[in-house]
Protein backbone atom coordinates (compact mmCIF):
# COMPACT_ATOMS: atom_id res chain seq x y z
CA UNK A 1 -22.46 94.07 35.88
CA UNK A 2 -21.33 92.26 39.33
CA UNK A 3 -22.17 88.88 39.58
CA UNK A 4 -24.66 87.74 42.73
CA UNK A 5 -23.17 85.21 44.99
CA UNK A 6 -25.49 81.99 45.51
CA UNK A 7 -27.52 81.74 48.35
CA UNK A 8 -26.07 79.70 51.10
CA UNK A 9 -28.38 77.05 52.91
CA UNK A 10 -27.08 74.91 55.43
CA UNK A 11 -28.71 71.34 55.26
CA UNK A 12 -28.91 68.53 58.25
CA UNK A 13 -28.92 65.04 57.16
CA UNK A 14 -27.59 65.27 53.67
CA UNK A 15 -27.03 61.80 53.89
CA UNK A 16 -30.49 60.38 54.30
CA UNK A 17 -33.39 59.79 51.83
CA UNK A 18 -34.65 63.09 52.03
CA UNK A 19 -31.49 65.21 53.01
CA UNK A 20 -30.32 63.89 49.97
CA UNK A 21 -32.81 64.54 47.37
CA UNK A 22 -33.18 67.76 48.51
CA UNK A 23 -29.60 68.89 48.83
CA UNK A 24 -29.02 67.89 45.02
CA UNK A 25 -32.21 69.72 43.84
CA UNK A 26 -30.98 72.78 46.17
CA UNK A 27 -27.36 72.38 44.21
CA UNK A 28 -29.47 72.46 40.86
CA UNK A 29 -31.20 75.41 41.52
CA UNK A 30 -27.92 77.25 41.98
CA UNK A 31 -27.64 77.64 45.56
CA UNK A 32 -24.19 77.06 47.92
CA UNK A 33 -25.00 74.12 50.13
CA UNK A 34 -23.07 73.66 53.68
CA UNK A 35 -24.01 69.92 54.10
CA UNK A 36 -23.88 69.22 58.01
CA UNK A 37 -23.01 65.19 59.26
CA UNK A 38 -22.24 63.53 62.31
CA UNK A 39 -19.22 61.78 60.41
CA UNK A 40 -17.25 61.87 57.31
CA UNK A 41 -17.91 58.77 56.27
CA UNK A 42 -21.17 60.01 55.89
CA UNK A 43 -19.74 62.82 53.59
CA UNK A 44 -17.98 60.03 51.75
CA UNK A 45 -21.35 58.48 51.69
CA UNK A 46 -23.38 61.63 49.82
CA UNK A 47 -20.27 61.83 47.36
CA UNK A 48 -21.28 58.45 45.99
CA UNK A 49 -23.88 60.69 44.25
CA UNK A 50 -23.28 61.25 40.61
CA UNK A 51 -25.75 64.49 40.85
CA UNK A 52 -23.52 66.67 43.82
CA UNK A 53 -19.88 65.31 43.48
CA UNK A 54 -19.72 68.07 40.40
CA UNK A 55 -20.36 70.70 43.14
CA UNK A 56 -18.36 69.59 45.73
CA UNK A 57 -15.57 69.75 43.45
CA UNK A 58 -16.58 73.52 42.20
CA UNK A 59 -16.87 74.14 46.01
CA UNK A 60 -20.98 75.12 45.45
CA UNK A 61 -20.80 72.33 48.27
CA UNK A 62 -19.19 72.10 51.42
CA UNK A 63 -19.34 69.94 54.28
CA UNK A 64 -19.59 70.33 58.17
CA UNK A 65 -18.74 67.95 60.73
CA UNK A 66 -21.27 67.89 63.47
CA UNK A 67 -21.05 64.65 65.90
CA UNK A 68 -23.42 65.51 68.41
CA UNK A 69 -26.48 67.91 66.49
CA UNK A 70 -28.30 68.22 70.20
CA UNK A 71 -25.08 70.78 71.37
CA UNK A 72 -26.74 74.25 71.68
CA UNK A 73 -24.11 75.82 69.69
CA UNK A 74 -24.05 72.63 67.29
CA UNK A 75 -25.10 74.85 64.07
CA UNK A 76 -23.99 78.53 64.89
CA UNK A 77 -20.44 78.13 63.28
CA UNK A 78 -21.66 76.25 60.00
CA UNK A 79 -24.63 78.75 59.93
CA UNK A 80 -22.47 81.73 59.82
CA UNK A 81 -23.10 83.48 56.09
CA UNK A 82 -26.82 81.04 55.63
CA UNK A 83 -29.47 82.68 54.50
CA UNK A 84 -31.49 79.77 55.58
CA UNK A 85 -31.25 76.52 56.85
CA UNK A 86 -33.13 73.36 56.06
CA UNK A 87 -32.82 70.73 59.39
CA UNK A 88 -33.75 67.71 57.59
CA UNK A 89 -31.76 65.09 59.98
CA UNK A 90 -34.01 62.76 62.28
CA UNK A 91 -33.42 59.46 63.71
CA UNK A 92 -36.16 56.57 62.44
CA UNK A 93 -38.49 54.62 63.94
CA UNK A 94 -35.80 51.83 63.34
CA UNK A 95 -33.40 53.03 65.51
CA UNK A 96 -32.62 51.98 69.28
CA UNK A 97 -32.35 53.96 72.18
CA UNK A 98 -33.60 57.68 73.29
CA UNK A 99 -34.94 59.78 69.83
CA UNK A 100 -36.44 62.30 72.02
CA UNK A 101 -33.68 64.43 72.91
CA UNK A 102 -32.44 64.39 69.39
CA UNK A 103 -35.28 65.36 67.84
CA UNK A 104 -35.83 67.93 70.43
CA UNK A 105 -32.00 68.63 70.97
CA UNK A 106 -31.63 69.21 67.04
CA UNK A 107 -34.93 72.09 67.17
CA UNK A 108 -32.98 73.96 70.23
CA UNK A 109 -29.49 74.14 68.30
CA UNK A 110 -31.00 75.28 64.80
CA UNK A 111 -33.12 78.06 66.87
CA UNK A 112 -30.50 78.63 68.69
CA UNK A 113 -27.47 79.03 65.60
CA UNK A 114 -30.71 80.89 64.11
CA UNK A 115 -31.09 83.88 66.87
CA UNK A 116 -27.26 84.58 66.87
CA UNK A 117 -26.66 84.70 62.59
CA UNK A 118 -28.14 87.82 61.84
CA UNK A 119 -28.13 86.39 57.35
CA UNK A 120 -30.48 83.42 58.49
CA UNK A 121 -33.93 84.55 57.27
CA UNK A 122 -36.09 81.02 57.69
CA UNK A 123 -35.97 77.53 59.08
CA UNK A 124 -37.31 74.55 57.29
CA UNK A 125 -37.42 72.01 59.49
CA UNK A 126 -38.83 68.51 58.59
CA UNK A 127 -41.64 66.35 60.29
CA UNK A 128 -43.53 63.80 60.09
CA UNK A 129 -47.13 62.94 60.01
CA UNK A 130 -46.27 61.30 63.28
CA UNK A 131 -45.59 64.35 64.90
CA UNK A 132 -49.32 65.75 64.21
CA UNK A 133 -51.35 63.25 65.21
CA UNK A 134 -51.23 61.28 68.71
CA UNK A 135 -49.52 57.59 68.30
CA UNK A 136 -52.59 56.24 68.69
CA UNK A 137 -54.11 57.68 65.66
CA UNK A 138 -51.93 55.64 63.57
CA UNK A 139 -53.32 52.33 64.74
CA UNK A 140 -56.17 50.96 62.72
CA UNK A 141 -58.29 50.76 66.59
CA UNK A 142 -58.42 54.22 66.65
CA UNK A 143 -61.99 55.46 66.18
CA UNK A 144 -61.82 58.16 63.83
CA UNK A 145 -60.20 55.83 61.93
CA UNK A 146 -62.98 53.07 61.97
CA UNK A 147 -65.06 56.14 61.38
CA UNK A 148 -63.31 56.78 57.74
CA UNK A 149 -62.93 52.77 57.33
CA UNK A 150 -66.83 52.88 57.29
CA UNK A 151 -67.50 55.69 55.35
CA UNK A 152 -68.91 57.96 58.55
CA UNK A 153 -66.40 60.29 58.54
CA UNK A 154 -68.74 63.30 58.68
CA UNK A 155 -67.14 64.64 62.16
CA UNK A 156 -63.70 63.12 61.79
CA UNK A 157 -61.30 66.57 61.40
CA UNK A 158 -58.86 66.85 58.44
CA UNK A 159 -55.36 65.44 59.38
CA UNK A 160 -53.49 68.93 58.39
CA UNK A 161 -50.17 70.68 58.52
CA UNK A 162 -51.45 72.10 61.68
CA UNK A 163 -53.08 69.49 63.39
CA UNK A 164 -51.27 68.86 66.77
CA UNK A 165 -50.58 66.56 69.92
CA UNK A 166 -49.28 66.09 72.68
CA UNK A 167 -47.18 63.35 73.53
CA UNK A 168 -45.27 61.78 76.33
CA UNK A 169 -42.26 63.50 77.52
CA UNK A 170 -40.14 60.54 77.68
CA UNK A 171 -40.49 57.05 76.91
CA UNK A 172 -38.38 53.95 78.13
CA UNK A 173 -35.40 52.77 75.27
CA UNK A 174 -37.01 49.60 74.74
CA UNK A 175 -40.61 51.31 73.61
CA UNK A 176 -41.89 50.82 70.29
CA UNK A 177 -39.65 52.16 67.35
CA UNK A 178 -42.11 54.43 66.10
CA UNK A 179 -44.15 55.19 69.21
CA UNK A 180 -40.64 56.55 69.85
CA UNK A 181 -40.30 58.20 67.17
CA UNK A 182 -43.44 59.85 67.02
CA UNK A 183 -42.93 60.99 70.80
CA UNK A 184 -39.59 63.09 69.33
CA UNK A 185 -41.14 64.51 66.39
CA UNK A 186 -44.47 65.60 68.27
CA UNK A 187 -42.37 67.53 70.77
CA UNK A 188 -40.15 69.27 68.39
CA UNK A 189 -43.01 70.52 66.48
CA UNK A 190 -44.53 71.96 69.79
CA UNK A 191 -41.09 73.33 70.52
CA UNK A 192 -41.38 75.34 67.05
CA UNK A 193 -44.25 76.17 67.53
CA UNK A 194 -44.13 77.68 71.31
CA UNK A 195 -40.89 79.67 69.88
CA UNK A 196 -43.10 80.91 66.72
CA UNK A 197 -45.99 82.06 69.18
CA UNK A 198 -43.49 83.69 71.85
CA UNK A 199 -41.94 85.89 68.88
CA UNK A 200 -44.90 86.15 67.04
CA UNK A 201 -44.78 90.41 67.62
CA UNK A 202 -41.07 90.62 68.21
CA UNK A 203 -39.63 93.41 65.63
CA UNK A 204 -36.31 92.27 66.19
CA UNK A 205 -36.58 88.77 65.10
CA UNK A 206 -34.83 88.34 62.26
CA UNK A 207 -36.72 84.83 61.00
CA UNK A 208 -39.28 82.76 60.15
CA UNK A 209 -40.33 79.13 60.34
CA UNK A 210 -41.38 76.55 57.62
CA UNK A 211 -42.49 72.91 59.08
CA UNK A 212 -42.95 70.31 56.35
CA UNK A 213 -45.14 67.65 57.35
CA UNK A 214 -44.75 64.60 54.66
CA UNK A 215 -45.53 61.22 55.34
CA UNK A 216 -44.30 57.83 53.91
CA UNK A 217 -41.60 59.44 51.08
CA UNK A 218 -41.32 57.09 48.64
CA UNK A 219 -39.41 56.60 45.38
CA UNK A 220 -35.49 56.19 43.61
CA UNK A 221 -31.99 57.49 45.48
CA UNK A 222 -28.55 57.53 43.70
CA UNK A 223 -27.26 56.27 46.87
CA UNK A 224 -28.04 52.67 47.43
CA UNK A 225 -25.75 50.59 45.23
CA UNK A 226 -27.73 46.90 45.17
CA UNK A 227 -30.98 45.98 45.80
CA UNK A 228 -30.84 45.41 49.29
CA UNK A 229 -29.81 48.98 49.75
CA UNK A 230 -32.88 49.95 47.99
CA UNK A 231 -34.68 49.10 50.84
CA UNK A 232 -32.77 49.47 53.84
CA UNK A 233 -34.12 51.28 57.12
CA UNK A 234 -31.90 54.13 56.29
CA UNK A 235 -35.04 55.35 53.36
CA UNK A 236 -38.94 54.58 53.65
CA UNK A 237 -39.37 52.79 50.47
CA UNK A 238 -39.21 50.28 52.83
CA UNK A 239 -43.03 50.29 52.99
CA UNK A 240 -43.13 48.31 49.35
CA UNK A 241 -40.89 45.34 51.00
CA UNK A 242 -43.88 43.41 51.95
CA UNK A 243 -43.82 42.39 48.40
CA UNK A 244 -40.77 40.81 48.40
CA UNK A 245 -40.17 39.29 51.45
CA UNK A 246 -42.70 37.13 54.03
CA UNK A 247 -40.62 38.24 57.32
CA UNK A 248 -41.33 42.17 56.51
CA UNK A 249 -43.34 43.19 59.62
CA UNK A 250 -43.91 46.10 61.13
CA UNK A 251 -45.68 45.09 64.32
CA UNK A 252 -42.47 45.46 66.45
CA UNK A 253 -41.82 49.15 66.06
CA UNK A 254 -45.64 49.82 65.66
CA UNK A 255 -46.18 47.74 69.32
CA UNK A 256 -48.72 45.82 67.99
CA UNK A 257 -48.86 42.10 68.69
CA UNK A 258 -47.27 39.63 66.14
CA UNK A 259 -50.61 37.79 65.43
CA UNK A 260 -52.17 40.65 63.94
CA UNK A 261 -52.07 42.57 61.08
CA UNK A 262 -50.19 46.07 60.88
CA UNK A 263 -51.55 48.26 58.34
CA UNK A 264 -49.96 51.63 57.90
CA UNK A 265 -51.78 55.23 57.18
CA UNK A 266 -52.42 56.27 53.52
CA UNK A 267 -50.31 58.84 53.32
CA UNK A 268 -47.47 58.50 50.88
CA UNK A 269 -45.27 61.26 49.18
CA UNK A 270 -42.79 61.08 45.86
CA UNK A 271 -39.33 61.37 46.96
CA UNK A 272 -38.99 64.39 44.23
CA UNK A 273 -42.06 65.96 45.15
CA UNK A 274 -41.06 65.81 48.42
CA UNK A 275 -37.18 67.11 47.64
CA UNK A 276 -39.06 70.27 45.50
CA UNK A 277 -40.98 71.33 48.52
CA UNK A 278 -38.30 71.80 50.77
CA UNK A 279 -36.29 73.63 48.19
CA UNK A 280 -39.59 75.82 47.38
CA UNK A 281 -40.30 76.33 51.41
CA UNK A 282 -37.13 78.36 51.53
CA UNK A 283 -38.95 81.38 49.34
CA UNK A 284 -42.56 80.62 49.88
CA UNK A 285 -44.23 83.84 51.28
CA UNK A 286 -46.87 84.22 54.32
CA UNK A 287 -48.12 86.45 57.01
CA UNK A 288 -46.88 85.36 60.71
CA UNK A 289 -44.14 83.81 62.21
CA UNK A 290 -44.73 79.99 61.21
CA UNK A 291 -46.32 78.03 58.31
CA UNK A 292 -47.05 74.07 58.11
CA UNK A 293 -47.59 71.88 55.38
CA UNK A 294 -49.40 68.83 55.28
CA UNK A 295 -47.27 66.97 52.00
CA UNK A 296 -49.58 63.80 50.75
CA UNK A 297 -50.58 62.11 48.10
CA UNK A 298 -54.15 61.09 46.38
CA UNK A 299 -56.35 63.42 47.66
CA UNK A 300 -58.93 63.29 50.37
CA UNK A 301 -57.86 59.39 51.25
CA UNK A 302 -54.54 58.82 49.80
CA UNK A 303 -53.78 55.37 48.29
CA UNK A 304 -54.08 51.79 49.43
CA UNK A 305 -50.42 50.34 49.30
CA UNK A 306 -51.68 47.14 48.28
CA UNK A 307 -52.15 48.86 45.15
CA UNK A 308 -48.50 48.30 44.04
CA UNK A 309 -49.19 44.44 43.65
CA UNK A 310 -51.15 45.08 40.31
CA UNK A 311 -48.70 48.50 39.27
CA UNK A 312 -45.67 46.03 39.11
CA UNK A 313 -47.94 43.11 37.92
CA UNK A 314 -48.95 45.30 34.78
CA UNK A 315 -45.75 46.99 33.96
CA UNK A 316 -42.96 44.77 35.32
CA UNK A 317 -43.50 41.02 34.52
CA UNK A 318 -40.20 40.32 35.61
CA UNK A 319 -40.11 41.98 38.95
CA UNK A 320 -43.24 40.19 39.68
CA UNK A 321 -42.16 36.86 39.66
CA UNK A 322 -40.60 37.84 42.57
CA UNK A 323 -43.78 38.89 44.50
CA UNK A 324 -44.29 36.36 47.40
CA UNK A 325 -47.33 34.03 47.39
CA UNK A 326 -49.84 35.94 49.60
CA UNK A 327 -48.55 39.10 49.46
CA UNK A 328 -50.39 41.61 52.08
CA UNK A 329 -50.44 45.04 53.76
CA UNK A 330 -52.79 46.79 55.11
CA UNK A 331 -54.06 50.47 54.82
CA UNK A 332 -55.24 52.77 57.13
CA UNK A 333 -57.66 55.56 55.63
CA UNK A 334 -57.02 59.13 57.00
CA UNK A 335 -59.12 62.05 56.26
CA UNK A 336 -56.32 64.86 55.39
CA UNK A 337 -56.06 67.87 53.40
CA UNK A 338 -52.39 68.61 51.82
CA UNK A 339 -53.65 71.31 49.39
CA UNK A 340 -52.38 74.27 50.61
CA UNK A 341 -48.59 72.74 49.97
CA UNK A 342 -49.97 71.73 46.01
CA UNK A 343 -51.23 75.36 45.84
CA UNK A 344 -48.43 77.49 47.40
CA UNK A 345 -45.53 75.48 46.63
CA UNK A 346 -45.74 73.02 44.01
CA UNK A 347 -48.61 74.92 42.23
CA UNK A 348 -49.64 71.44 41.14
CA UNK A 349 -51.04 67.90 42.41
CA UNK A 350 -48.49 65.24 44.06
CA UNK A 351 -47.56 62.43 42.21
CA UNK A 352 -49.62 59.64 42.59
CA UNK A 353 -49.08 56.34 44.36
CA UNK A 354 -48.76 54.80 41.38
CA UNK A 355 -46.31 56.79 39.66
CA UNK A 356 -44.12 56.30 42.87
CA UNK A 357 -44.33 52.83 42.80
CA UNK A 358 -43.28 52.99 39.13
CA UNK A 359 -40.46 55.10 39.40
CA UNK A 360 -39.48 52.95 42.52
CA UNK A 361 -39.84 49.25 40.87
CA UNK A 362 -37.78 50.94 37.10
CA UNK A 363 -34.60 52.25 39.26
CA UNK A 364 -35.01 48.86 41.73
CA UNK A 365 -35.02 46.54 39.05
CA UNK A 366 -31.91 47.85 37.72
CA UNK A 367 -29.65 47.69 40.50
CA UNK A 368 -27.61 44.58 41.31
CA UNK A 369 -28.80 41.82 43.41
């Protein structure tokens, strides 16, 4: 009996936290995997990764050279032969200049490389919390969030996979990292989601859309190399830094002023959980053109990240020494509702809180200084 030839996926931002974890796990679970970068050093970059050099050297992965991901036809040469394709790629909250036109840019190429390959069946594209919800909803002022603070959350809505916003349409360079941020990824997500409801009855289109919706991802990468790498901008296990260092502030690129304190939203996501969902996304069925998925942690509230000071306290005496006097950061409680992504895709609960900060503080611990 013939052999089947793997599924090809073509994956943006294979060299990112994410893009990463999920590009090995797709490798794993036997499929062909056209990685797509701006660069080649950050090819050289992903094959630092014990888990996918095997496969690039049995050709299961390959490797496209894209400089400039907001070029309509960007994607519809390394698309050519997909059967899906997972855009992953996003610039952070810690980066300067303009992210709305890439985030925006990147949506119009992938739907565009999408129409025009008649093997591509689905898009998974990745968001963010921050896309879902206006900016000011992740600010500890906003009401409904003194409303769940104080327990009077009765008529606060769920934060879901298909909550939405609206956003500004542009925003100067110098704005607020992730008021920036958050402008790009709420705009792509209406993008999708205009497409989705324009072809919503078209017989001729050929695909669907997936929109993953996780929020902090958390947890261990073969690709950092020391200790500071472990929590460099490039991955958002930044969020446990506070622990270690007093100058770890987020006020800048939330906008909020030095002299006060700026807590985060409770929603945190295992970097493996977070890496199965994408790679379970591809064959997950439903009815219409478009599906979200809220991807959290801990239920109804999530966690409180000061949490992690008594994790490593309790199960890593040594790392705690290293725990700054007066170690703080704050949480902001949203009411949300990921089940439908434990039920449809994982067909279990997300890994806890603690068992990311765990698996984070074992492989952190380990690396060189």
């Amino acid at each position: 009996m013939a052999s089947t030839a793997p599924e090809k996926i073509l994956i943006t931002g294979v060299n990112g936290f994410i893009g990463y974890a999920t590009t090995a796990r797709a490798l794993a679970e036997g499929y062909h995997v056209v990685a797509a970068v701006r660069r080649q050093d950050a090819a050289d970059s992903v094959l630092r990764g014990a888990s996918v050099l095997p496969y690039h050297q049995s050709k299961a992965l390959t490797f496209a050279i894209i400089p400039d991901m907001t070029v309509l036809d960007a994607f519809v040469e390394p698309a050519k032969g997909c059967s899906y394709i997972l855009h992953i790629a996003s610039p952070l909250g810690y980066n300067s200049g303009d992210l709305y036109r890439p985030a925006v840019g990147g949506v119009e190429a992938l739907l565009h490389a999408a129409e025009v390959t008649s093997s591509v069946k689905r898009i998974v594209w990745t968001g963010s919390v921050f896309g879902n919800v206006p900016f000011e909803q992740l600010l500890a002022s906003y009401p409904d969030n003194q409303a769940v603070a104080a327990g009077k959350d009765e008529d606060v809505p769920y934060l879901t996979g298909d909550s939405a916003a609206e956003g500004p349409h542009s925003l100067p360079d110098d704005a607020p990292g992730l008021q920036r941020y958050s402008a790009g990824k709420i705009a792509a997500m209406n993008a999708l989601r205009t497409y989705a409801a324009a072809h919503a009855n078209d017989a001729s289109s050929h695909f669907d859309i997936v929109a993953t919706v996780p929020g902090w991802v958390i947890g261990p990468s073969e690709l950092p190399k020391n200790q500071k790498e472990a929590f460099d901008g490039f991955n958002t296990n930044s969020v446990l830094l506070w622990m270690f260092t007093p100058l770890y502030r987020l006020n800048a690129v939330l906008g909020v002023p030095n002299d006060e304190d700026a807590p985060l939203t409770g929603t945190q996501l295992h970097i493996d959980d977070c890496a199965e969902v994408h790679v379970r996304a591809i064959k997950v069925t439903f009815s219409g053109k478009m599906r979200s998925y809220l991807l959290c942690s801990d239920g109804k509230y999530g966690a409180n990240y000061e949490d992690a000071l008594d994790i490593v306290k309790k199960n890593f005496p040594d790392v705690a020494q290293k725990i700054i006097p007066d170690a703080h950061f704050g949480t902001i409680k949203t009411k949300m509702d990921a089940t439908p992504a434990e039920k449809e895709l994982l067909g279990r609960p997300f890994q806890t809180y603690e068992q990311m900060v765990l698996d984070t503080i074992a492989w952190y611990k380990d690396l060189p200084e």
